[in-house]
C-alpha atoms as a PDB file:
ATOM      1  CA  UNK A   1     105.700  79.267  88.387  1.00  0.00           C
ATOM      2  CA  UNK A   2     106.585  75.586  87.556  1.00  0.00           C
ATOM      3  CA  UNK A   3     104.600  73.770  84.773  1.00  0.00           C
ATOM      4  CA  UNK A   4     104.240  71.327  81.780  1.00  0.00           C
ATOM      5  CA  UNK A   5     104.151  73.583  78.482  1.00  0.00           C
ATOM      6  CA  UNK A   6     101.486  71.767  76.206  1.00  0.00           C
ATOM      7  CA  UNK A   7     101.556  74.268  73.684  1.00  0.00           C
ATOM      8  CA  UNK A   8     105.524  72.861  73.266  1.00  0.00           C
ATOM      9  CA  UNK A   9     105.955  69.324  73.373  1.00  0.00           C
ATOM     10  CA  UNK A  10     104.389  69.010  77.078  1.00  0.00           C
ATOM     11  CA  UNK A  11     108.954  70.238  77.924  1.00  0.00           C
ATOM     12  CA  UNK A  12     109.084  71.907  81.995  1.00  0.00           C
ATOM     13  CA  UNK A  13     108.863  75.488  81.790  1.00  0.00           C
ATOM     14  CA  UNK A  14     109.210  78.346  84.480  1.00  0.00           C
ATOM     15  CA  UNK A  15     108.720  81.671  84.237  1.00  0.00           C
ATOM     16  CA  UNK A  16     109.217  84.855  87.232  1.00  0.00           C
ATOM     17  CA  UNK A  17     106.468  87.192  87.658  1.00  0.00           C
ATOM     18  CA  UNK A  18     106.841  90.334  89.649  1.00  0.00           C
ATOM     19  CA  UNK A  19     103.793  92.121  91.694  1.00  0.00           C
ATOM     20  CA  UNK A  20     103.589  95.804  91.231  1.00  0.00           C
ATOM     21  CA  UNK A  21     100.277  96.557  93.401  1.00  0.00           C
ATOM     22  CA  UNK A  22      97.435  94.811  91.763  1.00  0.00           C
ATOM     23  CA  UNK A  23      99.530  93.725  88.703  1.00  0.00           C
ATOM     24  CA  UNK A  24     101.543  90.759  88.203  1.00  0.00           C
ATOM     25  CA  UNK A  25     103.652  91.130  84.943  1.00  0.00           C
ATOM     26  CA  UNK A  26     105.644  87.672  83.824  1.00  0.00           C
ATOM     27  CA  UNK A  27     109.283  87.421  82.119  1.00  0.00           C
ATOM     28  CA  UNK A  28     110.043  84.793  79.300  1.00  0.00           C
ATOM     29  CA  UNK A  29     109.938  81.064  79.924  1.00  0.00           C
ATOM     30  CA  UNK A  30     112.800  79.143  80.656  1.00  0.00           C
ATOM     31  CA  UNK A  31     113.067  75.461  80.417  1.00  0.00           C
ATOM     32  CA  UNK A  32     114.173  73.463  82.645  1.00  0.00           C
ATOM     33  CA  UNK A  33     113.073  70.073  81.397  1.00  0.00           C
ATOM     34  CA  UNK A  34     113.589  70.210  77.308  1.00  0.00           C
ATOM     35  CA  UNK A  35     114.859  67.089  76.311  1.00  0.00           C
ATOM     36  CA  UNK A  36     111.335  65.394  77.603  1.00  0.00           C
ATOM     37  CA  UNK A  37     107.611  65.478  79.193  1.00  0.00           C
ATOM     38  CA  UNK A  38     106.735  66.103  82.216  1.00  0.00           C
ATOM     39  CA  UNK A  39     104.079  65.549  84.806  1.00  0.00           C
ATOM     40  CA  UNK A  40     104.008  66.024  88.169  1.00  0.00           C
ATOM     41  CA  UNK A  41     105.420  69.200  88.212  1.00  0.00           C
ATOM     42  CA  UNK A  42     105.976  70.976  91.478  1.00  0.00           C
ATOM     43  CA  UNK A  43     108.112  73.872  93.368  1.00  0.00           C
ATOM     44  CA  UNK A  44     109.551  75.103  96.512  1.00  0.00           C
ATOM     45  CA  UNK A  45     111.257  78.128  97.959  1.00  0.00           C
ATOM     46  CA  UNK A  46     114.341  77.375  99.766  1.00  0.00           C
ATOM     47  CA  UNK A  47     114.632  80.279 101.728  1.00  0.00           C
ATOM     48  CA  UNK A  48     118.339  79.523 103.566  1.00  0.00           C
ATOM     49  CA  UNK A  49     119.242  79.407  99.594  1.00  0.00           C
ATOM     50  CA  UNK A  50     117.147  81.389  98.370  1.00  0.00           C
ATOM     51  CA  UNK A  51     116.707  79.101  95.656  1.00  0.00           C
ATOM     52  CA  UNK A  52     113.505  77.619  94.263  1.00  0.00           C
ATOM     53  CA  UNK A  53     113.123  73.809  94.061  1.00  0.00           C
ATOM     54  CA  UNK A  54     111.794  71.907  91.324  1.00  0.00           C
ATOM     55  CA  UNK A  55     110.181  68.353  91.023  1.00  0.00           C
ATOM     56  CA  UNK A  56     108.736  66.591  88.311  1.00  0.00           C
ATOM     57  CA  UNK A  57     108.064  62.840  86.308  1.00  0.00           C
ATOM     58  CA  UNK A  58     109.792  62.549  82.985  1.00  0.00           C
ATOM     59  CA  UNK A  59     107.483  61.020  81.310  1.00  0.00           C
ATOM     60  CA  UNK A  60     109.859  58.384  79.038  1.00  0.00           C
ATOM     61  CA  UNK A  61     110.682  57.009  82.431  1.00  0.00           C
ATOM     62  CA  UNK A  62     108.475  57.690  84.998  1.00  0.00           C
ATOM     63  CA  UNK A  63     111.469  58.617  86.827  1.00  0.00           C
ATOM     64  CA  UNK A  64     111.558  61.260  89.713  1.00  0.00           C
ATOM     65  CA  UNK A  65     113.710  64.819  88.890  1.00  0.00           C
ATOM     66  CA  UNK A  66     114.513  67.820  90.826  1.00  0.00           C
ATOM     67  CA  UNK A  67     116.877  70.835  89.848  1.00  0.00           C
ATOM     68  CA  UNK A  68     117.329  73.953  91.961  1.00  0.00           C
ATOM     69  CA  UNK A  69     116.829  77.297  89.900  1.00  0.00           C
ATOM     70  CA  UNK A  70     118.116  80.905  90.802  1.00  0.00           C
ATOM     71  CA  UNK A  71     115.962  84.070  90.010  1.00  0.00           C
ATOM     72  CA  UNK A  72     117.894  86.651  88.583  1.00  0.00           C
ATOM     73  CA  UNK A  73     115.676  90.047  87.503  1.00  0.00           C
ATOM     74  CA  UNK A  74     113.036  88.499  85.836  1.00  0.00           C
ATOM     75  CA  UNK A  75     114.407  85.019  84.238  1.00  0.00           C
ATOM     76  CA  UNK A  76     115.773  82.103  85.853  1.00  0.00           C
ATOM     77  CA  UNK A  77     118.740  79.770  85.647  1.00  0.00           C
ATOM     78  CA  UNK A  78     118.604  76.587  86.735  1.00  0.00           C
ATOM     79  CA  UNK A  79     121.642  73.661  87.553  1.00  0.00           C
ATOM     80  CA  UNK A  80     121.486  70.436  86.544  1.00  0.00           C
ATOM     81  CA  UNK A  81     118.320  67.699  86.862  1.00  0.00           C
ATOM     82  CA  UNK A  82     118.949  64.975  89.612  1.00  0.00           C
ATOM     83  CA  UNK A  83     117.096  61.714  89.534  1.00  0.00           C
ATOM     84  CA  UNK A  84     116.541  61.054  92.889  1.00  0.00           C
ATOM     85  CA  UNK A  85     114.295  57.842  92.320  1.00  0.00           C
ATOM     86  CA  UNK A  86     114.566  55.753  89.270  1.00  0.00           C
ATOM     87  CA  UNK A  87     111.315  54.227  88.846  1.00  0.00           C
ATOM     88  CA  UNK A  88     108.387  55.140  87.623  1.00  0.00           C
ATOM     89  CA  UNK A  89     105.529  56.698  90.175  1.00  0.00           C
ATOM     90  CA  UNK A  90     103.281  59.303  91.380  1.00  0.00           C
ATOM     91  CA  UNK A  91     105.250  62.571  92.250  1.00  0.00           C
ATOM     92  CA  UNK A  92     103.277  63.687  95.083  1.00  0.00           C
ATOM     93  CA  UNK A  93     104.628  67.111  96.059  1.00  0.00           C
ATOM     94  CA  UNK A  94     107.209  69.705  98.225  1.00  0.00           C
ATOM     95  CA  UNK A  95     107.791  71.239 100.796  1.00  0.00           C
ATOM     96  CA  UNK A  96     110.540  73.214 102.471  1.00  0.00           C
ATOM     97  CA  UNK A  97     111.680  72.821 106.455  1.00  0.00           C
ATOM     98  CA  UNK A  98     112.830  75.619 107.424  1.00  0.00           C
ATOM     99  CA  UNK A  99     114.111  74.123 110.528  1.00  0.00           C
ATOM    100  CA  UNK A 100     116.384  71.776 109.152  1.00  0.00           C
ATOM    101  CA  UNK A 101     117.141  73.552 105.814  1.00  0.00           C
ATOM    102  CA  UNK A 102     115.746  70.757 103.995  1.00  0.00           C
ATOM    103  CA  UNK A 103     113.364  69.853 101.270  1.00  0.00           C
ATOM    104  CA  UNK A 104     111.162  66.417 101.612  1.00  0.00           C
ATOM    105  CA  UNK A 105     109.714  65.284  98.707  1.00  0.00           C
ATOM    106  CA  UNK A 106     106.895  62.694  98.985  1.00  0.00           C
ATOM    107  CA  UNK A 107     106.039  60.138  95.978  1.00  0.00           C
ATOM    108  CA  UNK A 108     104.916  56.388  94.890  1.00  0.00           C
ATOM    109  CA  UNK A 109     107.842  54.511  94.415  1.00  0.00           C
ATOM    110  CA  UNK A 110     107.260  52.326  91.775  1.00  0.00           C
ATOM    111  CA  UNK A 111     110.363  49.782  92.576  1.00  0.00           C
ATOM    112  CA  UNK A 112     108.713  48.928  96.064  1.00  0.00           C
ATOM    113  CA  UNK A 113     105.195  48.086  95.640  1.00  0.00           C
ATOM    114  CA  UNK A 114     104.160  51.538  94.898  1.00  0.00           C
ATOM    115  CA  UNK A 115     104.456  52.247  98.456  1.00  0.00           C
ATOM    116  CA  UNK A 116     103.602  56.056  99.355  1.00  0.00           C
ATOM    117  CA  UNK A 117     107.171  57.446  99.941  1.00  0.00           C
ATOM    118  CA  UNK A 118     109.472  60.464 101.275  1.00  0.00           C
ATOM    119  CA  UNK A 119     112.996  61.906 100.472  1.00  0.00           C
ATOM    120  CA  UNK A 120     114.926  64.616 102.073  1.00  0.00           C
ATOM    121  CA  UNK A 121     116.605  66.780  99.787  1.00  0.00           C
ATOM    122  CA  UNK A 122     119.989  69.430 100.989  1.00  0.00           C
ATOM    123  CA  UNK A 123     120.308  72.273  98.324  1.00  0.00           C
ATOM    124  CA  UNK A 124     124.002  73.434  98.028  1.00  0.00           C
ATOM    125  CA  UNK A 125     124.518  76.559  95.517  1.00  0.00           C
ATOM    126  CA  UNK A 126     122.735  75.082  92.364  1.00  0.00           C
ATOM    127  CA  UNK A 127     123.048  71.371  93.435  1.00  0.00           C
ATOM    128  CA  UNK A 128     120.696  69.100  94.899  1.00  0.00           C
ATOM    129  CA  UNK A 129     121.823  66.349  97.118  1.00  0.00           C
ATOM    130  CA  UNK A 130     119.371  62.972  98.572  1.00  0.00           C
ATOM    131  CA  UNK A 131     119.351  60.788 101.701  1.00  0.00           C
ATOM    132  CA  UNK A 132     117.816  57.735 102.047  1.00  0.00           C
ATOM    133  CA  UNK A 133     114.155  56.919 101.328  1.00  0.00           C
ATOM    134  CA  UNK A 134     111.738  56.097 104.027  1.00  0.00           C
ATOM    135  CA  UNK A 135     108.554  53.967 104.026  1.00  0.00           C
ATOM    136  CA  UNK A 136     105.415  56.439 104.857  1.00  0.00           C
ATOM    137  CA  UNK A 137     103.133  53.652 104.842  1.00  0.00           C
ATOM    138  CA  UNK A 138     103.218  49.948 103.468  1.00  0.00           C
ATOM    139  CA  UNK A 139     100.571  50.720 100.964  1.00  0.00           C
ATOM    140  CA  UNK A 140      99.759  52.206  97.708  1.00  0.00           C
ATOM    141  CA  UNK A 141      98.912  55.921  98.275  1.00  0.00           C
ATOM    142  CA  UNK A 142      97.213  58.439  96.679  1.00  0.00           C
ATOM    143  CA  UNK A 143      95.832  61.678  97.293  1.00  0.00           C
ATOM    144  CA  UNK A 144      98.740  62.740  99.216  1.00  0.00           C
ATOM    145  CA  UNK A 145      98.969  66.373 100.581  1.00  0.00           C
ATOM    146  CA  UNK A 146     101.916  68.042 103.016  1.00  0.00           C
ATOM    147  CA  UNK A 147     102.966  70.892 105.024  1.00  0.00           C
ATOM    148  CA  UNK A 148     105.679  72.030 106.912  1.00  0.00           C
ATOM    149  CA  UNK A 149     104.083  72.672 110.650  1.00  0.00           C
ATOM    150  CA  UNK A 150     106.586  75.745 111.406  1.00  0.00           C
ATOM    151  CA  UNK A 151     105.178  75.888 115.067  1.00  0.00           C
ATOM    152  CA  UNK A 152     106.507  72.362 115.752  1.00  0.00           C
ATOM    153  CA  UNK A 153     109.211  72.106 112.806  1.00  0.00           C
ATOM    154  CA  UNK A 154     107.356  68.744 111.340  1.00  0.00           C
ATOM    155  CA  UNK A 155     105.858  67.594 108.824  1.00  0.00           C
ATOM    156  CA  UNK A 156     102.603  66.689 108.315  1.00  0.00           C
ATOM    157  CA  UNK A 157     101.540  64.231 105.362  1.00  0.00           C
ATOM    158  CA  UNK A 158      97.682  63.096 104.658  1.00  0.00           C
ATOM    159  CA  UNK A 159      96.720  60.320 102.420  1.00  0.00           C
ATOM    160  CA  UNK A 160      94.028  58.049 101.426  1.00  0.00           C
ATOM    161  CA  UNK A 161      95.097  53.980 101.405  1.00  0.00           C
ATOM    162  CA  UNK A 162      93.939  51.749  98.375  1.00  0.00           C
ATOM    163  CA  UNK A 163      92.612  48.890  99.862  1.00  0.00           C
ATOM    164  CA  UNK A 164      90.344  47.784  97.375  1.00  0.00           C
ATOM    165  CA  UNK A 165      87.459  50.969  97.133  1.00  0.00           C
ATOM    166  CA  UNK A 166      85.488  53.650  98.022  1.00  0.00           C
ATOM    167  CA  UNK A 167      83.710  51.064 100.962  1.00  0.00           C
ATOM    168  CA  UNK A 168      86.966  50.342 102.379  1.00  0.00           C
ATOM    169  CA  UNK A 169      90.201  52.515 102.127  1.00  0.00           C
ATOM    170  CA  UNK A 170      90.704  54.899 104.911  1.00  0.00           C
ATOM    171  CA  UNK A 171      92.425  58.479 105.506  1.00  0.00           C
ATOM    172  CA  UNK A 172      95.214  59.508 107.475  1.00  0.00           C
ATOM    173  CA  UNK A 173      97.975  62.053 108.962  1.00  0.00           C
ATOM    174  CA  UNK A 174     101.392  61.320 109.684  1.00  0.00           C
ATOM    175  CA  UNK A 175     103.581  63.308 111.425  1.00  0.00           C
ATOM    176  CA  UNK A 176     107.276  62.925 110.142  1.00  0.00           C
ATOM    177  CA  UNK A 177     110.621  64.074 111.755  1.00  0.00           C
ATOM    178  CA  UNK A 178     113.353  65.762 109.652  1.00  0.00           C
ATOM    179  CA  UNK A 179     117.163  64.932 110.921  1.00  0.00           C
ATOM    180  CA  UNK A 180     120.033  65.379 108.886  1.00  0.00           C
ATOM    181  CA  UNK A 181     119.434  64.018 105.497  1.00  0.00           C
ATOM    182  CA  UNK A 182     116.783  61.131 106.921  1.00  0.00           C
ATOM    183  CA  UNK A 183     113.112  61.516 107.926  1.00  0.00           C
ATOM    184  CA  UNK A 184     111.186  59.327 110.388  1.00  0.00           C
ATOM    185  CA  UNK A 185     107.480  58.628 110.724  1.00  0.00           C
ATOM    186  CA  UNK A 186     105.012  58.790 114.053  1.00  0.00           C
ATOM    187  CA  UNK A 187     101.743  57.047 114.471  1.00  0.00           C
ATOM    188  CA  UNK A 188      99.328  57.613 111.846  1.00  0.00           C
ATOM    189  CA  UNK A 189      95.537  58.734 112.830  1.00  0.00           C
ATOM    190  CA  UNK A 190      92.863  57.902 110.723  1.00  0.00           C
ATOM    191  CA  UNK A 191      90.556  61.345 109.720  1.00  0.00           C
ATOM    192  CA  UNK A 192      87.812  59.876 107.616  1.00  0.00           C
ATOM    193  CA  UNK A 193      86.577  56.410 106.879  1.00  0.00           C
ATOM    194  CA  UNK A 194      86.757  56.469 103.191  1.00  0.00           C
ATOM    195  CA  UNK A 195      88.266  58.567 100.306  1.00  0.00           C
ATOM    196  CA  UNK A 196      89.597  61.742 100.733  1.00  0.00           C
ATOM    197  CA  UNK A 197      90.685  63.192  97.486  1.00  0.00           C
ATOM    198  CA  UNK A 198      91.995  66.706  96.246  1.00  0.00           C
ATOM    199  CA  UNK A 199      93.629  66.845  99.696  1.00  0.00           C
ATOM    200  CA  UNK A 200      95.751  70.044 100.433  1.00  0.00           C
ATOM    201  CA  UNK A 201      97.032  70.975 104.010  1.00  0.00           C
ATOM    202  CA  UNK A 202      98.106  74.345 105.345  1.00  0.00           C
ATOM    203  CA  UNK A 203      99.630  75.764 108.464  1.00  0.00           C
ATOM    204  CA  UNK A 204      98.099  78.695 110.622  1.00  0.00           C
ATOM    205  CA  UNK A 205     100.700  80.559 111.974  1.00  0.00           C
ATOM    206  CA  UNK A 206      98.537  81.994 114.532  1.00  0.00           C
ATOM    207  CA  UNK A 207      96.721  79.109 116.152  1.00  0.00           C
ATOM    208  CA  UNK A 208      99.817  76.801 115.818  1.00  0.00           C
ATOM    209  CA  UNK A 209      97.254  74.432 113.972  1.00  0.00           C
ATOM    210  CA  UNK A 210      96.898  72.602 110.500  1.00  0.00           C
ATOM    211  CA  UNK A 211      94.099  73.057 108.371  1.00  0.00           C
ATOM    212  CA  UNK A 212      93.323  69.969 105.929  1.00  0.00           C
ATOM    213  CA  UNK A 213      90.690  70.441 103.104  1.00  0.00           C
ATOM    214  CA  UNK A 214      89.283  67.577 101.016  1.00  0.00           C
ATOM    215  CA  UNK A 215      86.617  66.239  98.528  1.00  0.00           C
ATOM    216  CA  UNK A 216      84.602  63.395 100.669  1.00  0.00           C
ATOM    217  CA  UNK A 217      84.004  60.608  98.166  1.00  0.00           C
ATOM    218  CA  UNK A 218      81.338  58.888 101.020  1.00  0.00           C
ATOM    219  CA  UNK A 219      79.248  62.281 101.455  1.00  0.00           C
ATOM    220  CA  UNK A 220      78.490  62.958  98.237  1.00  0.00           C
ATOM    221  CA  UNK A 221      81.780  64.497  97.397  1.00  0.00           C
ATOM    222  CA  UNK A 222      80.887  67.412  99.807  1.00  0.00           C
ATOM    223  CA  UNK A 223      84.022  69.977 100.654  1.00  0.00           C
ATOM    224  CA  UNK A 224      85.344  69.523 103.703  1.00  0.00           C
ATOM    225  CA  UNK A 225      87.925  71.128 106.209  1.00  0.00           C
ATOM    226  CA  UNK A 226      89.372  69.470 109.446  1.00  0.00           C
ATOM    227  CA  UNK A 227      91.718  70.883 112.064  1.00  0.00           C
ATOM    228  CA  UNK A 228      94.943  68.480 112.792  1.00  0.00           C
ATOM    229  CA  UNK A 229      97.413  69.657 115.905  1.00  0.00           C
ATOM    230  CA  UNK A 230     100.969  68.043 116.408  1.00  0.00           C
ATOM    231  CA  UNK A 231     102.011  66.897 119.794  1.00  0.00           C
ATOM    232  CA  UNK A 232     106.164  65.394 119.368  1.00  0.00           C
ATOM    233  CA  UNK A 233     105.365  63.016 117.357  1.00  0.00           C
ATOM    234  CA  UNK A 234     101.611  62.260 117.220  1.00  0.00           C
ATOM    235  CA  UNK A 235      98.887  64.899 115.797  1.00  0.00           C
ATOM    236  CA  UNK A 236      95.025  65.013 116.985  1.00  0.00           C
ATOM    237  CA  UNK A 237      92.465  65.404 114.655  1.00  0.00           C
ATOM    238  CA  UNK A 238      89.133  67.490 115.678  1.00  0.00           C
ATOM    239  CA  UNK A 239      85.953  67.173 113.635  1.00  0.00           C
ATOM    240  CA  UNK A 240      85.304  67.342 110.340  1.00  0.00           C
ATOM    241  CA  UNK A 241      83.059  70.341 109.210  1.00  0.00           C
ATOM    242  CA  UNK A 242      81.349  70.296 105.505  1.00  0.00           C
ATOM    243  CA  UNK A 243      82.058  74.110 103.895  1.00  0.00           C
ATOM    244  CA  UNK A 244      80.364  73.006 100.051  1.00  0.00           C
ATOM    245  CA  UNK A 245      77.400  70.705 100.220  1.00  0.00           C
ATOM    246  CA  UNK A 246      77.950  70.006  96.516  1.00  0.00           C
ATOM    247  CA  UNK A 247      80.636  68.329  94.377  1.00  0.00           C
ATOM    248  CA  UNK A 248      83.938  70.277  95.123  1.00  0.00           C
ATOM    249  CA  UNK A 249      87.200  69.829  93.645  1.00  0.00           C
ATOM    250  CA  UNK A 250      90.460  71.232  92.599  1.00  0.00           C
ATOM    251  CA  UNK A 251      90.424  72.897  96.079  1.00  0.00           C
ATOM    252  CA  UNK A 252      93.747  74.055  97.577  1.00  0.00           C
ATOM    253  CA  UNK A 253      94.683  75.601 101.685  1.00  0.00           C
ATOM    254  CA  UNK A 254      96.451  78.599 101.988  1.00  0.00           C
ATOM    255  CA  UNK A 255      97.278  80.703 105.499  1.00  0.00           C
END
């Protein structure tokens, strides 16, 4: 587990825990962010490394980190931090394609109009090396979730557009293409209307399908799940269905 130690100086911690049964017992924290804050922190497994991934804001710059850390017993090690964009913005998340061996990273890039944005990062013993960024949409994002869709070996990003309010910004899914160290963008389909926040996306293995949950801003906040399947490079959206008919949040999709 990745996170932002408040209890010292807000530095990056992460510490192993190992299931026995119905017990999960944790080693001692390890930094690996101690010089500053953080925010934003997230992680990935890198299974062709077997290495986790870690992402986060430092928080005197804003700018965008990742450092690949090694489990040994029950501590880690990590190599050293990477800034692989130098501008203050949202870090939006992680994931790992297994497909390509690669990690994308998603985020607002503050030094182009806070423009919702992806990364692909290569892992390499305990380095991590960047290719180019690409353009998810020309607009300010937010809300952003992601998942690797292993039955089609995309990705699939959702986000809600700032255009001015809860009346008028709109929803959406992406499907992106990993190759080599780049990443490329379909046709984006609109899922709701309005704002979609606390959106988190996850992949069922079985059905070959993507599960998106979300907090609908225009029904009363309501908790609600839609199905999203990926065609090359387009992905279909069924129908929304409402699973909380009260204020929901915090919500997260797991297969």
């Amino acid at each position: 587990m990745a996170y932002k130690d408040t209890a010292d100086s807000q530095k990056g911690k992460a510490v192993v825990g190992t299931v026995s049964g119905t017990s999960i017992s944790f080693g001692t924290p390890v930094n690996f962010e101690g010089s500053d804050t953080v925010t934003y922190v997230k992680a990935a497994y890198d299974p062709d490394q077997g290495k986790v991934i870690i992402t986060w804001n430092s928080n005197s710059t804003g700018h965008h980190k990742a450092i690949v850390g090694t489990v040994s017993g029950t501590t880690m090690s990590f190599g050293s931090p990477v800034t692989y964009e130098a501008s203050a913005g949202s870090n939006f998340g992680i994931v790992y394609d297994t497909s390509n061996d690669k990690a994308v990273l998603t985020f607002k890039d503050g030094s182009n109009s806070n423009y919702g944005t992806a990364i692909v990062g290569t892992v390499s013993g305990t380095s991590i090396s960047f290719g180019t960024k690409a353009v998810i949409k020309s607009q300010n994002l937010f809300q952003v979730g992601s998942v690797f869709d292993s039955t089609n070996n995309k990705v699939l990003i959702s986000y809600t557009q700032d255009l001015g309010g809860a009346s008028s910004d709109t929803s959406e899914l992406v499907v992106g293409t990993v190759s080599g160290t780049n990443i490329s963008f379909g046709t984006a389909q609109q899922f709701l209307a309005g704002q979609a926040f606390n959106q988190s996306l996850s992949h069922d293995t079985s059905s070959g399908k993507n599960v998106l949950v979300y907090r609908d801003i225009n029904n009363s906040s309501y908790g609600t799940a839609v199905v999203a399947t990926i065609s090359g490079t387009s992905v279909s959206i069924g129908t929304s269905v409402v699973f909380s008919a009260a204020t929901t949040q915090a919500m997260t999709a797991m297969y």
